[in-house]
Protein backbone atom coordinates (compact mmCIF):
# COMPACT_ATOMS: atom_id res chain seq x y z
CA UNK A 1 0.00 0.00 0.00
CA UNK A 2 1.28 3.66 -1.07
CA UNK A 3 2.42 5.91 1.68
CA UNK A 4 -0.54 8.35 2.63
CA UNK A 5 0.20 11.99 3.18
CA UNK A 6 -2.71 14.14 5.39
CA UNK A 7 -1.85 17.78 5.29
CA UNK A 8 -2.95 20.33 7.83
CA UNK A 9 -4.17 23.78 6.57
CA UNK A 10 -1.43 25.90 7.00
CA UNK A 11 1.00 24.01 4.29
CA UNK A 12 -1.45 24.58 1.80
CA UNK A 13 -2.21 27.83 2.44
CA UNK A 14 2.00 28.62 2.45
CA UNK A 15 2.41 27.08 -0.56
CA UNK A 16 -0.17 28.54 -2.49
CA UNK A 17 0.72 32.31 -0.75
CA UNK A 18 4.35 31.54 -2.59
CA UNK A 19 2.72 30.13 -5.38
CA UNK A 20 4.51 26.73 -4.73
CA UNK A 21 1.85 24.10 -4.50
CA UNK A 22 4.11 22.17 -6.89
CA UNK A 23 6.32 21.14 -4.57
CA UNK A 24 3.69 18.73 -2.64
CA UNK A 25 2.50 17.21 -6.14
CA UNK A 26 5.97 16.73 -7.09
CA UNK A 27 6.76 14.80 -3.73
CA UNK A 28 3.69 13.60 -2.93
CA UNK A 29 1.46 12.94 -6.01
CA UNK A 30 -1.64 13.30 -4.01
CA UNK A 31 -2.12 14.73 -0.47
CA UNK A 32 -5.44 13.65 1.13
CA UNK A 33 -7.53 16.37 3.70
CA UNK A 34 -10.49 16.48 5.44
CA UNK A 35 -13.28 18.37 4.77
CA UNK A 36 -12.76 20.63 7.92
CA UNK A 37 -8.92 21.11 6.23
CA UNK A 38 -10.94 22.06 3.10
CA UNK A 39 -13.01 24.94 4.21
CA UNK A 40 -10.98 26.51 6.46
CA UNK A 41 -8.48 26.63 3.29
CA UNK A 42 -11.47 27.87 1.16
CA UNK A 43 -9.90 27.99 -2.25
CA UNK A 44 -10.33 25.41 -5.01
CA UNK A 45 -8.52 22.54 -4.51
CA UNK A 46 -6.70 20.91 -7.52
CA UNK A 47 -7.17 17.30 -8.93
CA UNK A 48 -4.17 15.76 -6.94
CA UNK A 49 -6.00 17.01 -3.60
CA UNK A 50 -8.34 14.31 -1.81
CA UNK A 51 -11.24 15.31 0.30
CA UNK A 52 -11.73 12.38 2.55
CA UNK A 53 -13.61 11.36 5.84
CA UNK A 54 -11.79 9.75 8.80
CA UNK A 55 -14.46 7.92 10.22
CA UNK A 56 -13.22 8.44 13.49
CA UNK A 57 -15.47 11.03 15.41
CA UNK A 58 -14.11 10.02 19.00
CA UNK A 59 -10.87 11.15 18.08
CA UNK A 60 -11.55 13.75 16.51
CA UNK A 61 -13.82 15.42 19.55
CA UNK A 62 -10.88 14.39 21.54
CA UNK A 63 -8.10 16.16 19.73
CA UNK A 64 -10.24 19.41 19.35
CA UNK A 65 -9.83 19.57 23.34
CA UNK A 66 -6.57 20.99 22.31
CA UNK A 67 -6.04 21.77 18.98
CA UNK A 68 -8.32 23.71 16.24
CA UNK A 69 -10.59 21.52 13.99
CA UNK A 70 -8.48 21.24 11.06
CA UNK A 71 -5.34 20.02 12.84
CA UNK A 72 -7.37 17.56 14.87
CA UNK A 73 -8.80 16.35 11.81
CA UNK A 74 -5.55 15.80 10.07
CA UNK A 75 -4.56 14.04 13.02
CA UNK A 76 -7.47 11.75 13.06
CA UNK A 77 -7.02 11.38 9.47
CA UNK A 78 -3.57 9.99 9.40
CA UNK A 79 -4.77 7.67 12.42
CA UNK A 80 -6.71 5.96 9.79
CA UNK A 81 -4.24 4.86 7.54
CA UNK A 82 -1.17 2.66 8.29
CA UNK A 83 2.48 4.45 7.07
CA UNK A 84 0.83 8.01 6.90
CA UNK A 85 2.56 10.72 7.44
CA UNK A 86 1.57 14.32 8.06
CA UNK A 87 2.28 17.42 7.70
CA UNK A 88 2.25 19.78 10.47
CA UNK A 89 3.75 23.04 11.72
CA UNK A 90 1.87 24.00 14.43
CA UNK A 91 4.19 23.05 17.54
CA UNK A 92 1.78 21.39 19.84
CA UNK A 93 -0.46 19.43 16.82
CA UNK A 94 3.31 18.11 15.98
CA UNK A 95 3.77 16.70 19.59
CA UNK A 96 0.23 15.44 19.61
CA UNK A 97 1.00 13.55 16.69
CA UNK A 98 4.38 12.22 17.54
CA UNK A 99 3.13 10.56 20.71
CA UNK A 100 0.58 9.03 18.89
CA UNK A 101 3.45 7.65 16.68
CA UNK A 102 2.91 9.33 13.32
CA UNK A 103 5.32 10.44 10.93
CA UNK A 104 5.96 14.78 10.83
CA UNK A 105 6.85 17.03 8.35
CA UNK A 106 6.63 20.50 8.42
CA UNK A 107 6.77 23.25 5.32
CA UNK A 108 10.58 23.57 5.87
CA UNK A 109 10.95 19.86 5.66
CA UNK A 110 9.05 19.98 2.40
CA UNK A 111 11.28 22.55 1.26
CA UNK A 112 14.34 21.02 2.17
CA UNK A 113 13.17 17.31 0.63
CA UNK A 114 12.32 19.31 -2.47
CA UNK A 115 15.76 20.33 -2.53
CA UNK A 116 17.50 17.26 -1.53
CA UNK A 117 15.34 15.63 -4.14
CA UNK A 118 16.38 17.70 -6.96
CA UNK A 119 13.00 19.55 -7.61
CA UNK A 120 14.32 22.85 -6.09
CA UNK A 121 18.00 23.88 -6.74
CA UNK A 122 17.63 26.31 -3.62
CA UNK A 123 16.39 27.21 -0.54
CA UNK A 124 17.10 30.33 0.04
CA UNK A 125 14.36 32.06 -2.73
CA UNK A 126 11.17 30.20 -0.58
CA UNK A 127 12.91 31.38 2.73
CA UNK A 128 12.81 35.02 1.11
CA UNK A 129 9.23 34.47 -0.20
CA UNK A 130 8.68 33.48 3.44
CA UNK A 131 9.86 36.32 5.12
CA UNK A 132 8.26 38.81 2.72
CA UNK A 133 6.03 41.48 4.81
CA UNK A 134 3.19 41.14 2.93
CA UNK A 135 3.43 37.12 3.47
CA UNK A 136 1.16 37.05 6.22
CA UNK A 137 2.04 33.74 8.22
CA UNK A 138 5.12 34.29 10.66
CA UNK A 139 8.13 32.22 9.60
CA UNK A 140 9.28 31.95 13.15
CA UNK A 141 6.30 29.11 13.24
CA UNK A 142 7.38 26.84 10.63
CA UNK A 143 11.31 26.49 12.45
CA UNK A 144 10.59 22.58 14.02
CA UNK A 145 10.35 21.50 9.88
């Protein structure tokens, strides 16, 4: 069975602010979300982007005890699948997940497999993009990539 990759809100949102949603196709070929993931992102959603339930309510009202809806949902997502990873940056979602021993990768991590991969030929122009003022998420939150 193919590795399954659940992606919390904030990578997509990053990627497409940079206007680098490539990079996840390219390394991924599909990235599956949940619906919760999909409106709080709110833009269309191409082709190799997979709406999909979890199933797994109880978990889900669980996780929301500490985390927002679409990062709870990723979680419970990825608890669904065997070998899934996720992608996370938000700090306490990320140590949620790693006690509940799934695989974590942040934006930065993307960005530096894209590189290491040979998709990218550097870092340094995302990091920029990043850091541009009128980028509005802080890069100081994506650091544990």
């Amino acid at each position: 069975m193919p590795e399954v990759i659940t992606a919390d809100t904030s990578c997509l949102i990053i990627f497409d602010k940079i206007g680098r949603s490539d990079l996840l196709k390219s390394l991924y070929g599909k990235i599956s979300i949940t619906k919760e993931i999909e409106k709080e992102f709110g833009l269309h959603l191409p082709d190799w982007i997979v709406v999909q339930n979890h199933d797994n309510n109880s978990s889900q009202l669980i996780l929301e005890q500490t985390l927002d809806k679409g990062e709870a949902s990723a979680i419970a997502l990825a608890l669904k699948y065997p070998n899934c990873s996720v992608i996370l940056d938000d700090l306490k979602a990320r140590k949620i997940a790693s006690s509940l021993n799934l695989r974590i990768i942040g934006t930065l991590g993307i960005m530096l497999k894209a590189k290491q991969k040979g998709i990218i030929s550097d870092l340094k122009p995302l990091i920029a993009e990043l850091q541009n003022p009128i980028f509005i998420f802080p890069v100081q939150l994506l650091i544990h990539y």
